[in-house]
Protein backbone atom coordinates (compact mmCIF):
# COMPACT_ATOMS: atom_id res chain seq x y z
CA UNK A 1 135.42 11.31 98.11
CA UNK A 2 135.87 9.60 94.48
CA UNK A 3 139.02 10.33 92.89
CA UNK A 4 139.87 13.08 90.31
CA UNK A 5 139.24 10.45 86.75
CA UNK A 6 142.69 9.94 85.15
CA UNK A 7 142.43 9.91 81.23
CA UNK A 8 145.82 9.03 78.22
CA UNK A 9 145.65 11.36 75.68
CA UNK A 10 148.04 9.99 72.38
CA UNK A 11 148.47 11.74 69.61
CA UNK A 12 150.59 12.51 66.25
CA UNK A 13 151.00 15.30 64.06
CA UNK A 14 153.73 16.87 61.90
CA UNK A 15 156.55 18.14 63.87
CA UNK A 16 156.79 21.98 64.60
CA UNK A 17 157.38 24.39 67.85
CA UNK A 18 155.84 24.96 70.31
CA UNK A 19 153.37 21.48 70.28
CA UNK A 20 154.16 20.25 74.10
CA UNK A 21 153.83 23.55 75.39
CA UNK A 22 150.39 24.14 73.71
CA UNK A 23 149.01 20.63 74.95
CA UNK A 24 150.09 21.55 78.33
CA UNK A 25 148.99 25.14 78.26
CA UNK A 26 145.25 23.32 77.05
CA UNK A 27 145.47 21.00 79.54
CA UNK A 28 146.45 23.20 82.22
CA UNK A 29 143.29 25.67 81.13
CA UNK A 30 140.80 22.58 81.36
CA UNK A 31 142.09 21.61 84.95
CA UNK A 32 144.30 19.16 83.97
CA UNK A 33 147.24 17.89 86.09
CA UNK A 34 149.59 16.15 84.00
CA UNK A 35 151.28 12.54 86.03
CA UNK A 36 152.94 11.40 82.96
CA UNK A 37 154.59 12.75 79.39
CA UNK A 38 156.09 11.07 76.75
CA UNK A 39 157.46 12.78 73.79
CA UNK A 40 159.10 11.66 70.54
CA UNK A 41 160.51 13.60 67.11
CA UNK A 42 160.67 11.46 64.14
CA UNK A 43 163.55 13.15 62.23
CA UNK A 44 162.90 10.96 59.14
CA UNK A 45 159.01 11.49 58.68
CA UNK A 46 158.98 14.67 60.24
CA UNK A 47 156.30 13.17 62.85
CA UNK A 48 155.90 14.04 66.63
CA UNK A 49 154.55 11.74 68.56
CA UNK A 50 152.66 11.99 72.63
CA UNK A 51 151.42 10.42 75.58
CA UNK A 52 150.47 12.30 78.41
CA UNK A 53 148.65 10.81 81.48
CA UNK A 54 146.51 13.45 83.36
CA UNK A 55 144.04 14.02 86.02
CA UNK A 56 140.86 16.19 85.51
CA UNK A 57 137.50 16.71 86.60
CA UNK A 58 135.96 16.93 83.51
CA UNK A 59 134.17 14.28 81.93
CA UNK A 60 135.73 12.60 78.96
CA UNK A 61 132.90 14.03 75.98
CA UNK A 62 133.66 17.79 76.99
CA UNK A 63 137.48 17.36 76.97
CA UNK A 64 136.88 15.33 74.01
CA UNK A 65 134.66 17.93 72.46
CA UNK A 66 137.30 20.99 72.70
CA UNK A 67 140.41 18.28 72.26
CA UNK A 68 138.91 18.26 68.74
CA UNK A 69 138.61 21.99 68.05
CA UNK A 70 142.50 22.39 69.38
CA UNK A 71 143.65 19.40 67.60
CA UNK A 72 142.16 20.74 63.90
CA UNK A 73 145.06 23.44 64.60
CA UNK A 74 147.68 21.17 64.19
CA UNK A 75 146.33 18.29 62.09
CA UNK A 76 146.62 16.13 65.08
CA UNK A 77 145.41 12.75 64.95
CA UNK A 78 144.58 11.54 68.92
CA UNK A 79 142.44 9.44 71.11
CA UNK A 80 141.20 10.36 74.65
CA UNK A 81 141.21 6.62 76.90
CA UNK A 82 139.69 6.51 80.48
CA UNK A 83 142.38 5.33 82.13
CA UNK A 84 140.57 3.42 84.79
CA UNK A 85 139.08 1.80 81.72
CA UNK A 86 140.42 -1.80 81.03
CA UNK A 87 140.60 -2.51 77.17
CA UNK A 88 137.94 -5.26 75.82
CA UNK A 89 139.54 -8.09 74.90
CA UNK A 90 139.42 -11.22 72.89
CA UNK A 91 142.08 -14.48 72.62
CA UNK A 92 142.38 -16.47 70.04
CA UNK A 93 144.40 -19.65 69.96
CA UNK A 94 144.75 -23.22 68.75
CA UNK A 95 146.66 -26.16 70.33
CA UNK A 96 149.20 -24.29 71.88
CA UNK A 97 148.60 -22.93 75.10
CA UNK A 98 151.60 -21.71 76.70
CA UNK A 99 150.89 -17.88 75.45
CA UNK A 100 147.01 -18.36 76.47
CA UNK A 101 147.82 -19.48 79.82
CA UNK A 102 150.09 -17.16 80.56
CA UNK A 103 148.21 -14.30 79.60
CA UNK A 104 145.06 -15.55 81.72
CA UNK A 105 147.35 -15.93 84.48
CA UNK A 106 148.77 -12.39 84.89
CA UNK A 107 145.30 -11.07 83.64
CA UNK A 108 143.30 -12.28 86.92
CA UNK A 109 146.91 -11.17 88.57
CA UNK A 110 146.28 -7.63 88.38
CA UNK A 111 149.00 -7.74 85.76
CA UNK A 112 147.37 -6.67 82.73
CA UNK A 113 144.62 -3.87 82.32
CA UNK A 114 142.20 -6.03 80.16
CA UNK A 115 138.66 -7.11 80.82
CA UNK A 116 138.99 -10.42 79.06
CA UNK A 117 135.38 -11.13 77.23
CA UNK A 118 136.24 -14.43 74.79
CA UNK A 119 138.57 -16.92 73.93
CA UNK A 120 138.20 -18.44 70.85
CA UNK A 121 139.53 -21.37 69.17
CA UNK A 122 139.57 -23.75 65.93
CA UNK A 123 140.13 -26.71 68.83
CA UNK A 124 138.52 -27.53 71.58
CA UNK A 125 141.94 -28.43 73.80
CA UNK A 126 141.59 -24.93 76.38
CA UNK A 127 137.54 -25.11 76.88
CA UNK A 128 138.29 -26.35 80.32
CA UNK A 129 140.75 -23.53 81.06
CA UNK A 130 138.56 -20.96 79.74
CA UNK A 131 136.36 -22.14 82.36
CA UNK A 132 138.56 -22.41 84.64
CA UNK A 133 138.63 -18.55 84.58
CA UNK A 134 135.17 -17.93 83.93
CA UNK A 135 135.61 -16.85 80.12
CA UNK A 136 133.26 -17.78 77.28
CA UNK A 137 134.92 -20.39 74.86
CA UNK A 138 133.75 -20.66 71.53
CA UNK A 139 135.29 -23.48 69.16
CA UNK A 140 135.06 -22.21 65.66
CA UNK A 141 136.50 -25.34 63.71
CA UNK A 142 138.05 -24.52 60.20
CA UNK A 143 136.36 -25.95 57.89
CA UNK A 144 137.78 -26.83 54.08
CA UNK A 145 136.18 -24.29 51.56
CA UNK A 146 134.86 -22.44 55.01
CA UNK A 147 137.27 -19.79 55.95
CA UNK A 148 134.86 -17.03 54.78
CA UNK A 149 131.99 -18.33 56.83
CA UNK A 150 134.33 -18.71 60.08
CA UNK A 151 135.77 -15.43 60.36
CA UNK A 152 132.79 -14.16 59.87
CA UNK A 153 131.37 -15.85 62.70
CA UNK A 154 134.70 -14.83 64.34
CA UNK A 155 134.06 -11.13 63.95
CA UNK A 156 130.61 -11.48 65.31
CA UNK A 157 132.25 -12.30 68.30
CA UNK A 158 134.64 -9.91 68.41
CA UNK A 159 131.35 -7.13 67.94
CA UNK A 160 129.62 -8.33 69.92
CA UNK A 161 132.22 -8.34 72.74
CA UNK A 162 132.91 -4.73 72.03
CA UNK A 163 136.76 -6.06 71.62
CA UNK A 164 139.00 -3.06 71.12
CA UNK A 165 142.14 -5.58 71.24
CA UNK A 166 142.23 -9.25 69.92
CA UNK A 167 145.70 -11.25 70.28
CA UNK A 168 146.28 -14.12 68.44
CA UNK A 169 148.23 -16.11 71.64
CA UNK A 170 149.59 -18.90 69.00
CA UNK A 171 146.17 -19.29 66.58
CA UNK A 172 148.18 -21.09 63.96
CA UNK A 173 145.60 -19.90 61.33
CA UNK A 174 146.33 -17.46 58.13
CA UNK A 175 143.87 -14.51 58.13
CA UNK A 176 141.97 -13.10 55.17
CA UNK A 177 143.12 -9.79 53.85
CA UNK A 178 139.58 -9.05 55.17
CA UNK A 179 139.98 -10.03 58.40
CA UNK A 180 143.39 -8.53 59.15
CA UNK A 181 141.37 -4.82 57.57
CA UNK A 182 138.70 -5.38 59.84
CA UNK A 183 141.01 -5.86 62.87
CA UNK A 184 143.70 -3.17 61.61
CA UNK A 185 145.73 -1.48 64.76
CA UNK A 186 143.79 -3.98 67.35
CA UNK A 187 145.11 -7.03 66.81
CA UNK A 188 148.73 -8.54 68.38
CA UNK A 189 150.23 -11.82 66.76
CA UNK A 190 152.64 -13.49 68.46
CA UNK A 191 155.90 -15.00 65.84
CA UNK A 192 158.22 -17.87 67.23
CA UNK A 193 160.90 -16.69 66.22
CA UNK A 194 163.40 -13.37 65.59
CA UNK A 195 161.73 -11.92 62.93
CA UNK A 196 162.89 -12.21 60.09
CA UNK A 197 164.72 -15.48 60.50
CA UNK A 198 162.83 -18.99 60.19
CA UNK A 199 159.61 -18.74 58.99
CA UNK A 200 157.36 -21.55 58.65
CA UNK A 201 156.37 -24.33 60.39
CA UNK A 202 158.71 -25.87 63.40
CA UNK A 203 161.02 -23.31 63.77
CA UNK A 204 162.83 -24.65 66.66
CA UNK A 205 163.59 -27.70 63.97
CA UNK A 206 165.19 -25.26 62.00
CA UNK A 207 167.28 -23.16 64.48
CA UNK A 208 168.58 -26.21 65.79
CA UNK A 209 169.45 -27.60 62.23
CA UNK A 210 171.33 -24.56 61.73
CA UNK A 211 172.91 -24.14 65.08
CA UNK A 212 171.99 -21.12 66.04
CA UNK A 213 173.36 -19.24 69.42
CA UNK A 214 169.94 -17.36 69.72
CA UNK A 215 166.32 -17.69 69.80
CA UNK A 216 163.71 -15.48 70.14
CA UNK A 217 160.04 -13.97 69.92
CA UNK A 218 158.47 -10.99 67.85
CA UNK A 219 155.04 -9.68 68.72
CA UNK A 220 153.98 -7.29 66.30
CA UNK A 221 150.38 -6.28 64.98
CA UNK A 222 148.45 -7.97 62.30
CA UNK A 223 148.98 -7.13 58.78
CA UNK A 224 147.54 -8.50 55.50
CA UNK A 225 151.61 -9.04 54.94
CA UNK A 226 152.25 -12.32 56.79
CA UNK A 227 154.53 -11.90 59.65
CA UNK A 228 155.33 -8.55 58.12
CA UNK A 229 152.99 -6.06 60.36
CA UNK A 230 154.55 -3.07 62.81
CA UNK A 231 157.32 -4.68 65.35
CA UNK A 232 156.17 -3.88 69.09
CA UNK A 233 158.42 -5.73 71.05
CA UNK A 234 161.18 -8.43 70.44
CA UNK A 235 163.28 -10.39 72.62
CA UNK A 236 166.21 -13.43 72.13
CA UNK A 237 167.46 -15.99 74.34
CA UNK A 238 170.66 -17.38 74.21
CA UNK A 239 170.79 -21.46 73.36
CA UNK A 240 174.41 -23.40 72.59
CA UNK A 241 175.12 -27.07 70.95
CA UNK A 242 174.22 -28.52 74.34
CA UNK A 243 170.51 -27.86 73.84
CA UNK A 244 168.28 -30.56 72.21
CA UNK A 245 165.17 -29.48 70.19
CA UNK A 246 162.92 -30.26 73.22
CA UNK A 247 165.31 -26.99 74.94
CA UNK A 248 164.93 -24.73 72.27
CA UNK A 249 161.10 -25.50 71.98
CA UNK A 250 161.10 -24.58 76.46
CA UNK A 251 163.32 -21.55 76.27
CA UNK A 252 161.52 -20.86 73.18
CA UNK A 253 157.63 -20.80 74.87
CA UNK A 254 158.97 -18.91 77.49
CA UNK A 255 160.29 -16.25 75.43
CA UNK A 256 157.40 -15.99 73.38
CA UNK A 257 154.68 -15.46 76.34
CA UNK A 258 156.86 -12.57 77.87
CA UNK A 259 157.40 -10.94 74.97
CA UNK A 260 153.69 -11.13 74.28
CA UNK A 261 152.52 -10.11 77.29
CA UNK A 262 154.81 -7.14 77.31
CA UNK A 263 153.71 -5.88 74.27
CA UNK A 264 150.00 -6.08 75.44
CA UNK A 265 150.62 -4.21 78.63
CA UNK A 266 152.24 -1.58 77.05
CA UNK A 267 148.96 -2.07 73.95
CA UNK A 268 146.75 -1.82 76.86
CA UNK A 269 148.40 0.76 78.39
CA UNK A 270 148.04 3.25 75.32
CA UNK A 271 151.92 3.20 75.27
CA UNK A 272 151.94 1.97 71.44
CA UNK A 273 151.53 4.20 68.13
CA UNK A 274 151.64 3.62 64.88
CA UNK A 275 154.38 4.70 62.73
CA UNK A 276 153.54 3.70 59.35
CA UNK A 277 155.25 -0.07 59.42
CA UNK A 278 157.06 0.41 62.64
CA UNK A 279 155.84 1.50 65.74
CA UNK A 280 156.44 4.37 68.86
CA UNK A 281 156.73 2.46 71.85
CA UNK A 282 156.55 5.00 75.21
CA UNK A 283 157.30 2.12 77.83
């Protein structure tokens, strides 16, 4: 006997009565058996916010077809995922490969609901561990007076792959404006440090410099503002005048591949929605 399809259904709307009881009176009238709710009143915007896992017989384009009709009541804007789905994905990194391994590592785990499709890179250092796991590795070198021609060739990728999520696991490259439109909502960076604190190059340098009690990681989604986009998840560790560069830089890789992978579980996972320049995490 196959089992009763699970779908996520996320939405947001403005805030009024009566919302959670008409999604699970429409659920309920479509055979739906809700296994998970989420729920969250923005008092400032005036937004509400959802995430409800269900089961239900139905196939995704009819609930789809009359989620539309019942949204248009409330000026809902939602999505409908397949849970049993896993989201299309696409790395891209540079010489740094602590994030990249990691993330291979607890994909093939059974960690992370992602079909992984394509790693690519402006070096050629991880070919062998893209192999290693089977992925396609394409080494896009950046080119002076180029940049135009190699995210486009970038993006053809990412098509082609059907990519609904791309991370940048440490690709130490500045996207166009264009790039970071055409990869609006489905793309996680990850930042080495706290946000806002030490931007730049060789952070670690910095913290150290300044003495600094803790370090940290921000993964957050790409913006045309550098290092500016919505916050998903954060973390710090705690370092003291005992710890050499070579410490901080450790502690510091560590911090940054957890947080990372946290915040593309819980991406994966449908868990994330956009708040204008912060973020609804349902964890």
């Amino acid at each position: 006997m196959q089992p009763t399809p699970t779908y996520i259904l996320t939405l947001t709307c403005p805030d009024r009565m009566g919302i959670v009881h008409a999604v699970s009176g429409f659920l309920l009238e479509h055979g739906g058996n809700i296994e998970e709710a989420a729920q969250y009143n923005d008092h400032d915007t005036g937004l509400f916010f959802m995430r409800v896992s269900f089961a239900c017989s139905l196939d995704q384009a009819a609930l789809q077809a009359d989620l539309s009709v019942f949204a248009a009541g409330f000026g809902m804007q939602w999505q409908l995922h397949a849970a049993q789905q896993p989201m299309r994905t696409v790395l891209m990194v540079s010489q740094q490969g602590h994030c990249l391994n990691d993330l291979l590592f607890r994909w093939k785990s059974g960690l992370l609901h992602l079909d992984i499709r394509a790693i690519i890179s402006n070096h050629r250092d991880f070919y062998q561990l893209a192999a290693s796991y089977n992925v396609p590795f394409h080494h896009i070198p950046m080119v002076k007076d180029g940049k135009a021609q190699v995210e486009a060739r970038q993006l053809e990728i990412i098509d082609a792959e059907g990519a609904e999520l791309v991370i940048l696991a440490r690709y130490m490259q500045i996207l166009s404006n264009e790039m970071c439109q055409a990869l609006s909502g489905r793309a996680i960076n990850i930042h080495h440090s706290f946000l806002p604190s030490f931007k730049g190059a060789k952070p670690y340098y910095q913290a150290h410099d300044r003495g600094v009690k803790l370090i940290g990681a921000t993964a957050h989604y790409v913006t045309a503002d550098l290092d500016e986009g919505p916050i998903i998840e954060q973390d710090v560790a705690r370092v003291d005048h005992s710890d050499t560069v070579d410490d901080l830089t450790a502690r510091g890789r560590d911090t940054e591949s957890q947080v990372l992978a946290r915040a593309v579980k819980w991406h994966s996972e449908h868990r994330v929605l956009l708040n204008g320049h912060r973020t609804v995490v349902f964890r």
